[in-house]
Protein backbone atom coordinates (compact mmCIF):
# COMPACT_ATOMS: atom_id res chain seq x y z
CA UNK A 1 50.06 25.10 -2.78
CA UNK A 2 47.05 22.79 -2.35
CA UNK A 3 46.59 20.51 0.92
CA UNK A 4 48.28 17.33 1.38
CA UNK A 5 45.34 15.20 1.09
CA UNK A 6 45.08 12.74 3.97
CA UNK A 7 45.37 8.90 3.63
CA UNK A 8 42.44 7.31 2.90
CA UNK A 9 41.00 3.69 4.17
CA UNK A 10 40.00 1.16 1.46
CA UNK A 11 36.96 1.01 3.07
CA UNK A 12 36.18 5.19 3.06
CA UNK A 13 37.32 4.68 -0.50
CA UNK A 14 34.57 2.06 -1.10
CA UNK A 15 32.23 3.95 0.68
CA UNK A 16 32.79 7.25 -1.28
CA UNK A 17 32.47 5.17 -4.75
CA UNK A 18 29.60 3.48 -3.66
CA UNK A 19 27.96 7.14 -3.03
CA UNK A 20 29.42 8.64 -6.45
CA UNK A 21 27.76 5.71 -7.77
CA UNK A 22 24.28 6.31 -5.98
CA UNK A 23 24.78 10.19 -7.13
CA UNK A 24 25.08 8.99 -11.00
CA UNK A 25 22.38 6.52 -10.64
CA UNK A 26 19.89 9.03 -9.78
CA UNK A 27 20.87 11.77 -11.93
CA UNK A 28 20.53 9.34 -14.72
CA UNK A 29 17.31 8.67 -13.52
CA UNK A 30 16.00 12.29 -13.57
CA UNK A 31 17.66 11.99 -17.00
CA UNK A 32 19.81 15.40 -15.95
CA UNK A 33 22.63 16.43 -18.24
CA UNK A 34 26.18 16.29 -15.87
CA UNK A 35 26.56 20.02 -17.11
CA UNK A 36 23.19 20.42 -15.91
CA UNK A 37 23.62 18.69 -12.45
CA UNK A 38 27.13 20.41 -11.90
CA UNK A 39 25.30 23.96 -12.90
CA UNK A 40 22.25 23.08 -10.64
CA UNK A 41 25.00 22.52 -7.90
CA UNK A 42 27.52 25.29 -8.28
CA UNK A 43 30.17 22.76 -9.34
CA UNK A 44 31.91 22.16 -12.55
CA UNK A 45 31.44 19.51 -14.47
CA UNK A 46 34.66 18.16 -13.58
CA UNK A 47 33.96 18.46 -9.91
CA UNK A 48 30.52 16.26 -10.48
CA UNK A 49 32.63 13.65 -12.10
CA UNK A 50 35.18 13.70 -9.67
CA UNK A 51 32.15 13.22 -7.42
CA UNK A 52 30.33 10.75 -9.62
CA UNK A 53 33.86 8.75 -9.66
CA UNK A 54 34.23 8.96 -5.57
CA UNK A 55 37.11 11.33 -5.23
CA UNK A 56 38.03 11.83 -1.78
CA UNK A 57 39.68 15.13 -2.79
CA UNK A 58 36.02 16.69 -3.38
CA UNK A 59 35.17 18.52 0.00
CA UNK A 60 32.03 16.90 1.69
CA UNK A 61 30.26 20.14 1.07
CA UNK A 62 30.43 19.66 -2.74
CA UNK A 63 29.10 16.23 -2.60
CA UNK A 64 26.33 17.47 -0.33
CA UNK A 65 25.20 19.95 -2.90
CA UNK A 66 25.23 17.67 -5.59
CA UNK A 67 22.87 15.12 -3.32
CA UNK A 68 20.56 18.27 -2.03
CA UNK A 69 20.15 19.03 -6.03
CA UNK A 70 19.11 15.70 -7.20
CA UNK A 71 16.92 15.26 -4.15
CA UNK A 72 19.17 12.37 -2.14
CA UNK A 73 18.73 12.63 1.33
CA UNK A 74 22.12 12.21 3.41
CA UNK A 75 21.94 10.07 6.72
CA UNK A 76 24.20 8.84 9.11
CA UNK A 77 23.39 5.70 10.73
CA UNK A 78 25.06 2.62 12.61
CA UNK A 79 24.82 -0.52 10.80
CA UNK A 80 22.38 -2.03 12.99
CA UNK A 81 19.84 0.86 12.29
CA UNK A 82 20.31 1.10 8.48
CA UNK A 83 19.09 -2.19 8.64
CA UNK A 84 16.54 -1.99 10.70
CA UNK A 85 15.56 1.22 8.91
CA UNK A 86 15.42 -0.21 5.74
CA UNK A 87 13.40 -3.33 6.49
CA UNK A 88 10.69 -0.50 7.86
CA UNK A 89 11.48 2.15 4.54
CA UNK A 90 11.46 -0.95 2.17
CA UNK A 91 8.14 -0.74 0.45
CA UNK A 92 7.53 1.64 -2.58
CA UNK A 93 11.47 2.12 -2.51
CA UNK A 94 14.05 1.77 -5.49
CA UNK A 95 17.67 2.00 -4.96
CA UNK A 96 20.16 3.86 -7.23
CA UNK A 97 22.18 0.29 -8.09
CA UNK A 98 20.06 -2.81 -7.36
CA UNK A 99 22.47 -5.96 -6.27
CA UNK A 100 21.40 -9.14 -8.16
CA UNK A 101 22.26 -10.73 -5.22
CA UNK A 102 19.90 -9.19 -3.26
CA UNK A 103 16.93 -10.28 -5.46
CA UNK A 104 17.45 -13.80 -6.27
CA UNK A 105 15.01 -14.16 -9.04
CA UNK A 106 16.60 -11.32 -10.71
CA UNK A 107 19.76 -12.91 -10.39
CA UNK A 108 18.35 -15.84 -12.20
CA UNK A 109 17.37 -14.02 -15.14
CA UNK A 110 20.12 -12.08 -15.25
CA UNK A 111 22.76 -14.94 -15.86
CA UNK A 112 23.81 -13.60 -19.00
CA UNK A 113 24.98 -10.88 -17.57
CA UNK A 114 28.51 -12.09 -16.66
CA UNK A 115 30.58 -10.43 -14.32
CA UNK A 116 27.90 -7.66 -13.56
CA UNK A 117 26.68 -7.32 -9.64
CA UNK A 118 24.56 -4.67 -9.83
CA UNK A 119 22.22 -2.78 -12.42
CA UNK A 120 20.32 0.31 -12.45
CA UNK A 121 16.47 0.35 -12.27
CA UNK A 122 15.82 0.95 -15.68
CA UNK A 123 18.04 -2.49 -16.61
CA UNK A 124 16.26 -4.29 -13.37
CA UNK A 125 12.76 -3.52 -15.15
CA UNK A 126 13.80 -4.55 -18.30
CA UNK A 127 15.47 -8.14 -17.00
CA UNK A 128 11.93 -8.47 -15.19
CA UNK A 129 10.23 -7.59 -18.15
CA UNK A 130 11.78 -9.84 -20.65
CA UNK A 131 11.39 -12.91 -18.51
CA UNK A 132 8.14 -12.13 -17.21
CA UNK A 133 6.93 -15.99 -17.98
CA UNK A 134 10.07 -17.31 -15.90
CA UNK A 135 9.29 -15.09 -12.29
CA UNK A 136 7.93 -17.69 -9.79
CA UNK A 137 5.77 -15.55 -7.67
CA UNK A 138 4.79 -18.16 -5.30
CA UNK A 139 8.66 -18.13 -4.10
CA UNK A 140 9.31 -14.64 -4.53
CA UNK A 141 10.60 -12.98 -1.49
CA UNK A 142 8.31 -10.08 -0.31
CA UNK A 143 11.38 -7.72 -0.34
CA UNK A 144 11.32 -8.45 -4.17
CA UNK A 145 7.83 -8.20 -4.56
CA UNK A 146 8.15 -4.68 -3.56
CA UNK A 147 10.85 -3.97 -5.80
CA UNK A 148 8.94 -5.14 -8.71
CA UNK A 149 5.75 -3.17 -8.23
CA UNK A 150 7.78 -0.07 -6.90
CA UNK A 151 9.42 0.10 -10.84
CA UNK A 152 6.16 -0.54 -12.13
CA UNK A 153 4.80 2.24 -10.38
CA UNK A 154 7.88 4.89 -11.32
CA UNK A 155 8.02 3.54 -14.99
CA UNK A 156 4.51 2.00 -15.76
CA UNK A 157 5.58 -0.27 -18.20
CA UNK A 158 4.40 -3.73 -17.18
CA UNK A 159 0.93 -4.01 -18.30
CA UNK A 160 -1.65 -5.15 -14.89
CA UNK A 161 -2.92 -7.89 -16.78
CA UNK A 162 0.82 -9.32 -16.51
CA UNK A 163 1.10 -8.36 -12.94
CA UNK A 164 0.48 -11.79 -10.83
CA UNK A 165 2.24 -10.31 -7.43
């Protein structure tokens, strides 16, 4: 008979769908099959959606292998220092689900995209590129600067001659 599994806090739940989501986000990214992923990892594919979904029923060494395979790094921080950390990691860095409300010119252009808080960086670049005329750089916060030239550089698809940042 498998383990009672143990009560879980909303906010352990949160965190574990937040990092299913991050997993998903990146193996999208890599453009890896979930059969692939879950082979890569020794998993099923079940397992890797279980993961993919936040499970808290998936042992910690499972999620671990899926993160090792799709080259995530795992760290364990306080707050403080994840903040800290990122301010200094920032630059030439794209996160698995960028938060609109984290970028607030990409929030702007986004506003047809009701009821949606975050997007993946494939969607981010396209927002930016569609409404390319609309981005006032002179009020563009630096952290979004270097979100904008860090897809450019992974996915090359605004042209220089565009680029006023």
């Amino acid at each position: 008979m498998p383990a009672k599994i143990p009560y879980v806090h909303n906010t352990t739940a949160q965190k574990l769908a937040l990092l299913g989501q991050q997993i998903r986000s990146q193996r999208k990214i890599l453009r890896i099959s979930a059969t692939a992923a879950a082979e890569a990892a020794g998993l099923s594919r079940v397992t890797l959606h279980r993961i993919e979904k936040g499970a808290s029923s998936v042992a910690m060494a499972a999620y671990l292998n899926v993160m090792t395979t799709l080259g995530l790094d795992f760290d364990i921080f306080t707050p403080k220092t994840r903040e800290a950390k990122e301010c200094d990691q920032r630059k030439g860095w794209i996160p698995a689900c960028i938060r609109l409300e984290d970028y607030p010119q990409l929030e702007l252009l986004a506003w047809q995209m009701h009821g949606t808080k975050e997007l993946s960086p494939s969607e981010a670049l396209g927002v930016y590129e569609r409404n390319w005329r609309h981005l006032d750089f002179d009020n563009m916060q630096p952290r979004e600067q270097d979100l904008i030239e860090a897809l450019q550089v992974a996915f090359g698809t605004i042209s220089k001659h565009d680029k006023d940042v």
